[in-house]
C-alpha atoms as a PDB file:
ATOM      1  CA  UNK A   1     -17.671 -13.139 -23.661  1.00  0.00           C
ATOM      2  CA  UNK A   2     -16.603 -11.434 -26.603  1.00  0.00           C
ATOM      3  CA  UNK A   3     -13.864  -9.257 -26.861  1.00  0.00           C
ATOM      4  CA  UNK A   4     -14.663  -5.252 -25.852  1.00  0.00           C
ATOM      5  CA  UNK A   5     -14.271  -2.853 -28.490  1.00  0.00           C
ATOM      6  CA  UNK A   6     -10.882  -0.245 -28.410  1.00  0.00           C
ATOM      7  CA  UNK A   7     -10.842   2.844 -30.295  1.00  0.00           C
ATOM      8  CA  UNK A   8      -8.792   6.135 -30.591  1.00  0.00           C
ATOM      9  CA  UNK A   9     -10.784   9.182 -28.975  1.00  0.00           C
ATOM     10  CA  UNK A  10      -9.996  10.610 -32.297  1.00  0.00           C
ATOM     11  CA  UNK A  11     -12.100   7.646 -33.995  1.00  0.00           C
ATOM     12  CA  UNK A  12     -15.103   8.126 -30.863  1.00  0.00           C
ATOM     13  CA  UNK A  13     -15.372  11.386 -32.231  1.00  0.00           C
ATOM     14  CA  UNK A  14     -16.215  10.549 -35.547  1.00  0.00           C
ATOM     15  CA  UNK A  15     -19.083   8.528 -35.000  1.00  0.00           C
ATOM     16  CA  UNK A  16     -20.459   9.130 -30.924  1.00  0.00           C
ATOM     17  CA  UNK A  17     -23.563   8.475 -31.680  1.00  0.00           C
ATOM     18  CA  UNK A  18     -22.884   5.083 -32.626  1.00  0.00           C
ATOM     19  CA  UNK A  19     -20.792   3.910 -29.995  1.00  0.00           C
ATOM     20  CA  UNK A  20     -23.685   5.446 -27.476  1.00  0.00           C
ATOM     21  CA  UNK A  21     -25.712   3.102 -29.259  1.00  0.00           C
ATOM     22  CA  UNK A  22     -24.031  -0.026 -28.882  1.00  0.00           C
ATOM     23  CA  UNK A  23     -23.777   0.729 -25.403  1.00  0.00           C
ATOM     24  CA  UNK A  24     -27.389   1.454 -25.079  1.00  0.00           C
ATOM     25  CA  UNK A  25     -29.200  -0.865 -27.323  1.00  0.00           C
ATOM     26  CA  UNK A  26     -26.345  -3.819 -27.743  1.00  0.00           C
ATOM     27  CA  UNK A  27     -25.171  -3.215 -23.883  1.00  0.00           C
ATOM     28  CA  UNK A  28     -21.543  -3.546 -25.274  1.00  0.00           C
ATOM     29  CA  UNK A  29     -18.474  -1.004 -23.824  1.00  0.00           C
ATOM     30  CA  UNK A  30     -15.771   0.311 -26.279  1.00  0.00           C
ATOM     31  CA  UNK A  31     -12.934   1.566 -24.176  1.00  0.00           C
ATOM     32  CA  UNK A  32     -11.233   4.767 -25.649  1.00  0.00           C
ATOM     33  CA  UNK A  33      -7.321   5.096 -25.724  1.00  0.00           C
ATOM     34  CA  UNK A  34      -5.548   8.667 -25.824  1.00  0.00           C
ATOM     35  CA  UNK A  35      -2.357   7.656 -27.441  1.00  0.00           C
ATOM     36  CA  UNK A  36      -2.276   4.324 -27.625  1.00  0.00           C
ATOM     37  CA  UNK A  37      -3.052   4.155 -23.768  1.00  0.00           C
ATOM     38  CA  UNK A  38      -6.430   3.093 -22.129  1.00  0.00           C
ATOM     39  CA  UNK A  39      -8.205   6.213 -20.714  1.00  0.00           C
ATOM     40  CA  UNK A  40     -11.861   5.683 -20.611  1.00  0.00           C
ATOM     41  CA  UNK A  41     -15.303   3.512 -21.542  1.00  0.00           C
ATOM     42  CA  UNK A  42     -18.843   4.384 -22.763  1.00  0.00           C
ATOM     43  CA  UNK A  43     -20.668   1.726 -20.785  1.00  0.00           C
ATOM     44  CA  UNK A  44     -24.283   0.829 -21.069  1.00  0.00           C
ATOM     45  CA  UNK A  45     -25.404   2.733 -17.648  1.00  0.00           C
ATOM     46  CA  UNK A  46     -26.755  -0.371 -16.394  1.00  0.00           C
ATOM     47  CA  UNK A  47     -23.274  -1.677 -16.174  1.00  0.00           C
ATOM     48  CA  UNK A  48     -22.309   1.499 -14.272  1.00  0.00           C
ATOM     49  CA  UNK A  49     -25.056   1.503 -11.723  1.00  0.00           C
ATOM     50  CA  UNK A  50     -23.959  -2.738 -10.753  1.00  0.00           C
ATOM     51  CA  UNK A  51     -20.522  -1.720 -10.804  1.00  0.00           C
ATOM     52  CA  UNK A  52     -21.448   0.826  -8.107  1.00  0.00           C
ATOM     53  CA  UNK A  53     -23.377  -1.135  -6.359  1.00  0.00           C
ATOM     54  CA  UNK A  54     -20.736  -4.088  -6.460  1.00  0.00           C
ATOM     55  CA  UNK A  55     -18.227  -1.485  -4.752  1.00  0.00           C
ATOM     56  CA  UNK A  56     -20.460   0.351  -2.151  1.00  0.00           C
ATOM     57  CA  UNK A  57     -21.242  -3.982  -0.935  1.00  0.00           C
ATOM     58  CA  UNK A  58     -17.153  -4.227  -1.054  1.00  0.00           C
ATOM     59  CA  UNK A  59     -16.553  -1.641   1.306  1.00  0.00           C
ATOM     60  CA  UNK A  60     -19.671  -2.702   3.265  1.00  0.00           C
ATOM     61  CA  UNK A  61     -18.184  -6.203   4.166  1.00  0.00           C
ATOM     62  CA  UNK A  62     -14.826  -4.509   4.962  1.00  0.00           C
ATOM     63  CA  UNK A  63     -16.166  -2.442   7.092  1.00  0.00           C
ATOM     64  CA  UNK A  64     -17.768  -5.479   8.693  1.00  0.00           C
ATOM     65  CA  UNK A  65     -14.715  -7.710   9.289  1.00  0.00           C
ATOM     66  CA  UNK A  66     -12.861  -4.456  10.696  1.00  0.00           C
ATOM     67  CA  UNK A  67     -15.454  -4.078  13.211  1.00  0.00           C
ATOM     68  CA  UNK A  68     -16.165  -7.779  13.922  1.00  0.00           C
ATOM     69  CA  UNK A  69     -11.974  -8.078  14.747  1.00  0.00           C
ATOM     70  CA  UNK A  70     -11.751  -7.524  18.594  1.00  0.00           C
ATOM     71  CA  UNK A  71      -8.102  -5.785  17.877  1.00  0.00           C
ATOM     72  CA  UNK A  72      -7.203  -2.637  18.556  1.00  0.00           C
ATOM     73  CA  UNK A  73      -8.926  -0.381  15.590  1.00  0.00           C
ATOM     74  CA  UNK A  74      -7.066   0.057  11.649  1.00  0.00           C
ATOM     75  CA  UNK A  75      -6.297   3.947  10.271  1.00  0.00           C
ATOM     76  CA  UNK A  76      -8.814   4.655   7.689  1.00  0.00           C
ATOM     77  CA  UNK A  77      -5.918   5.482   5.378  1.00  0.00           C
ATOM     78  CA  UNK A  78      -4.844   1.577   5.598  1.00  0.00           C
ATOM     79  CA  UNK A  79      -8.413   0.721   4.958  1.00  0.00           C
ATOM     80  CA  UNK A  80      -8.692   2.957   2.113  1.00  0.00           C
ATOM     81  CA  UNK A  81      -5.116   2.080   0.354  1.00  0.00           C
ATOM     82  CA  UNK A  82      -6.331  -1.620   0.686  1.00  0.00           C
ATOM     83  CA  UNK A  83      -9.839  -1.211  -0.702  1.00  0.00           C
ATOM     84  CA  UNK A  84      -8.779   0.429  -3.497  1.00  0.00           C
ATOM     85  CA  UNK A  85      -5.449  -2.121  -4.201  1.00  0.00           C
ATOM     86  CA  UNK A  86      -8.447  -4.866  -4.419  1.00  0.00           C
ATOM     87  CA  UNK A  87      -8.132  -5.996  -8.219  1.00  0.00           C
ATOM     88  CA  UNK A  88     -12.542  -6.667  -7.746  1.00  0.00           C
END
């Protein structure tokens, strides 16, 4: 896998269009950084939409194993705090 494109918002702004395009039409993110710090992707939607998908299954299966576990039930706080620290 190649390497993902970074660029300044300041240099997304010049040239939009393009970087919609390689999303689109090459299906390649660029991540945009605010300062030298990471902030945000254009993302060929298709990308989006598994990612979604990929997540919604995640908390699916959790859900699952909590309710398969005959012990006494988990606040949805703790479930939430670990589905979220879940690095996939």
């Amino acid at each position: 896998m190649s390497e993902i494109p970074v660029e300044s918002i300041r240099q997304v702004r010049d040239h939009l269009a393009d970087v919609v395009d390689r999303a689109d039409r090459e299906d390649e993110p660029t991540v945009i950084t605010r300062r030298g710090r990471e902030v945000a992707a254009v993302v060929p939607i298709d990308m989006l939409r598994r990612f979604q998908e990929y997540e919604e299954q995640a908390i699916i299966r959790m859900v699952r194993e909590r309710m398969a576990n005959p012990e006494p039930g988990i606040p949805l706080e703790e479930v939430m705090a670990e589905t979220l620290a879940r690095p996939e």
